[in-house]
C-alpha atoms as a PDB file:
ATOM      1  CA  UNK A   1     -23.958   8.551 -13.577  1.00  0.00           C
ATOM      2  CA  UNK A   2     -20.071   7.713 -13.515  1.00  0.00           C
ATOM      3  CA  UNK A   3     -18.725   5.727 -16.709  1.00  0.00           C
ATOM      4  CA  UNK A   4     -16.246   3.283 -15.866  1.00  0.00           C
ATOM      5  CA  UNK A   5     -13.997   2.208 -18.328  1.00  0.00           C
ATOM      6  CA  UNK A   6     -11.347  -0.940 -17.451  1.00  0.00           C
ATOM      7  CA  UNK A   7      -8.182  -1.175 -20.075  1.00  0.00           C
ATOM      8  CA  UNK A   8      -5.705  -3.677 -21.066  1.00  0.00           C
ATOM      9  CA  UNK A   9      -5.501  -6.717 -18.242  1.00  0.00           C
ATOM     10  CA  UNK A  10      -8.279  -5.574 -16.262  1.00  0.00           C
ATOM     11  CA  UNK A  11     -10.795  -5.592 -19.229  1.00  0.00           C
ATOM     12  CA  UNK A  12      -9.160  -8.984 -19.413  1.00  0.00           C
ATOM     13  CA  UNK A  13      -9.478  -9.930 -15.534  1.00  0.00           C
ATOM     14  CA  UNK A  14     -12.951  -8.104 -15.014  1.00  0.00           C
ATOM     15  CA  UNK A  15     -14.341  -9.593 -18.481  1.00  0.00           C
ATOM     16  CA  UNK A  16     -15.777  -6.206 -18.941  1.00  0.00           C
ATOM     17  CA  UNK A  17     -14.619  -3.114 -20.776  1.00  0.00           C
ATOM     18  CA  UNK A  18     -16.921  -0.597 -19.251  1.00  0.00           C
ATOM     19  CA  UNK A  19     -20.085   0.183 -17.427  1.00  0.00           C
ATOM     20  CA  UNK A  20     -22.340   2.494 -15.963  1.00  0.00           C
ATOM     21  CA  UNK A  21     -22.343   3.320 -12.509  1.00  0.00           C
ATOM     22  CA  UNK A  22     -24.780   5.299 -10.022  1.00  0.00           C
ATOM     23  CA  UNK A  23     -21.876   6.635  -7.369  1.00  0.00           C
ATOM     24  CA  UNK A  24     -23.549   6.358  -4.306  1.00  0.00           C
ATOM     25  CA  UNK A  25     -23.579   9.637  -1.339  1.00  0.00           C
ATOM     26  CA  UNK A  26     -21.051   7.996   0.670  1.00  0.00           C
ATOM     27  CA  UNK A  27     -18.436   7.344  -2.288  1.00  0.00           C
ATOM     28  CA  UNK A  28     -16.635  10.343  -3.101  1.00  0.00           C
ATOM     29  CA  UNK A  29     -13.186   9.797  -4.080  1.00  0.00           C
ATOM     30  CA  UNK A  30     -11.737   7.567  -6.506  1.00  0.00           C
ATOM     31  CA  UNK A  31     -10.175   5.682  -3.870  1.00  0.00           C
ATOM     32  CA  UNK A  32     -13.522   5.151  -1.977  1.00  0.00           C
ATOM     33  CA  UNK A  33     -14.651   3.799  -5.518  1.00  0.00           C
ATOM     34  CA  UNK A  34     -12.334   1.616  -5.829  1.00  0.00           C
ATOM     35  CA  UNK A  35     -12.724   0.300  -2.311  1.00  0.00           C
ATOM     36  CA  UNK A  36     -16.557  -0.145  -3.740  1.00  0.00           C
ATOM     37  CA  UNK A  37     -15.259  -2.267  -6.679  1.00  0.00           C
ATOM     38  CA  UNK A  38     -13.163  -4.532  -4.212  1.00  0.00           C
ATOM     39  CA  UNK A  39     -15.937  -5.518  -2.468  1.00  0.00           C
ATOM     40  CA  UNK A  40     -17.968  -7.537  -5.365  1.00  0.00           C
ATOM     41  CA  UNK A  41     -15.599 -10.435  -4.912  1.00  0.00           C
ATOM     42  CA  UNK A  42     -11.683 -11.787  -4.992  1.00  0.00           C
ATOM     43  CA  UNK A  43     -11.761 -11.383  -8.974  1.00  0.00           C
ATOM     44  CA  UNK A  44     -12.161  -7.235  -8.398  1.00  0.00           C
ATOM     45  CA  UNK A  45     -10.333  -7.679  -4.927  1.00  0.00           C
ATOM     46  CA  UNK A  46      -7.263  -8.765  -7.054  1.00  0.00           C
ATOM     47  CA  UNK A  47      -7.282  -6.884 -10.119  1.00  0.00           C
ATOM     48  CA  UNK A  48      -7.973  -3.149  -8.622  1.00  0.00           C
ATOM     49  CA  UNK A  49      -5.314  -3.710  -6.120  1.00  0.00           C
ATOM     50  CA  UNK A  50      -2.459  -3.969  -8.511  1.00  0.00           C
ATOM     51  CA  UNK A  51       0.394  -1.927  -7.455  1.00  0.00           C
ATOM     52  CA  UNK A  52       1.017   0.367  -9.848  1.00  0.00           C
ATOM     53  CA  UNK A  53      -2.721   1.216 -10.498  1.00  0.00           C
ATOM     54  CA  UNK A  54      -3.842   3.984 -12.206  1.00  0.00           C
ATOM     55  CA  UNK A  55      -7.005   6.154 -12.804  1.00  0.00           C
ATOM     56  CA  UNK A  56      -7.907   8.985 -15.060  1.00  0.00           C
ATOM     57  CA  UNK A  57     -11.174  11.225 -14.518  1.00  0.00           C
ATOM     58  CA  UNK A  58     -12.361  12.536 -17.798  1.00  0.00           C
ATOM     59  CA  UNK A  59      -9.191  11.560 -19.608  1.00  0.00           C
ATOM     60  CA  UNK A  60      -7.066  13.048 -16.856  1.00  0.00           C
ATOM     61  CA  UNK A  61      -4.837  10.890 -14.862  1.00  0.00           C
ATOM     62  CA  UNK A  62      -5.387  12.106 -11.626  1.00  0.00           C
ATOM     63  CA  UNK A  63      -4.468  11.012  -7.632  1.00  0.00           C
ATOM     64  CA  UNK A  64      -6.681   8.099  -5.243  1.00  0.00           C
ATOM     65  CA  UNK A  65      -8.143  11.386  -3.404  1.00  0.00           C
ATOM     66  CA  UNK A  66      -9.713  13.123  -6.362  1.00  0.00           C
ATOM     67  CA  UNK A  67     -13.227  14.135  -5.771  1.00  0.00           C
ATOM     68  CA  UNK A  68     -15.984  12.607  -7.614  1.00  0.00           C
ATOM     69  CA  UNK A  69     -19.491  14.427  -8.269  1.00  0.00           C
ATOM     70  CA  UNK A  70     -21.345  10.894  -9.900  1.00  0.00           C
ATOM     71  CA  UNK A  71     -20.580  12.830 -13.127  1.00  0.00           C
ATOM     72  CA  UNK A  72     -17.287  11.733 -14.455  1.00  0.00           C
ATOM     73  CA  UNK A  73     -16.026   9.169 -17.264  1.00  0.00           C
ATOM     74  CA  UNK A  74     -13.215   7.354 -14.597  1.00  0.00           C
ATOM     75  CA  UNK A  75     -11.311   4.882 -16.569  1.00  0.00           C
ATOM     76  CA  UNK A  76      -8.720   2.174 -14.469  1.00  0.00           C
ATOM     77  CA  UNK A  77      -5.583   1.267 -16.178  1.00  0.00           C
ATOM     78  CA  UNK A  78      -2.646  -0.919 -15.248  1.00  0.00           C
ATOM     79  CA  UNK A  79       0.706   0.729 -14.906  1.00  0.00           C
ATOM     80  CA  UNK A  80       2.845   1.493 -18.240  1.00  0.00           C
ATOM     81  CA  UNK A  81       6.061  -0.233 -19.378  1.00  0.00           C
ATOM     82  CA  UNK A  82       7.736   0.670 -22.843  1.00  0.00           C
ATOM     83  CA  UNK A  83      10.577  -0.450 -24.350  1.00  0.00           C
END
């Protein structure tokens, strides 16, 4: 079971922090799960296609073609500005 963890605007956008996921056979990169994500409605359409995005697996930022086993922590992030 993948944990899913959303941070700063998205928690904000998706009104959720996290969840638990069952990956299903056909998803397996984090691209394809984000594709997944898109497709419950405009809200997820529009906050997972931010430019910029970025994902970590296990507290790794890692690439949009990074295999998934249905195992992972995989936690969505907006791009980082500092000042």
């Amino acid at each position: 079971m993948l944990n899913i963890l959303y941070f700063a605007r998205l928690r904000e956008d998706l009104n959720t922090d996290q969840e638990q996921f069952d990956l299903p056979e056909d998803v397996t990169t984090t691209d394809q799960l984000r594709d997944l994500l898109m497709n419950r409605g405009e809200r997820w359409q529009n906050a997972l296609s931010t430019e910029g995005l970025l994902v970590a697996i296990n507290q790794d930022v890692c690439d949009w073609n990074t295999p998934l086993t249905g195992n992972e922590e995989v936690a969505f992030f907006p791009p980082v500005t500092g000042g």
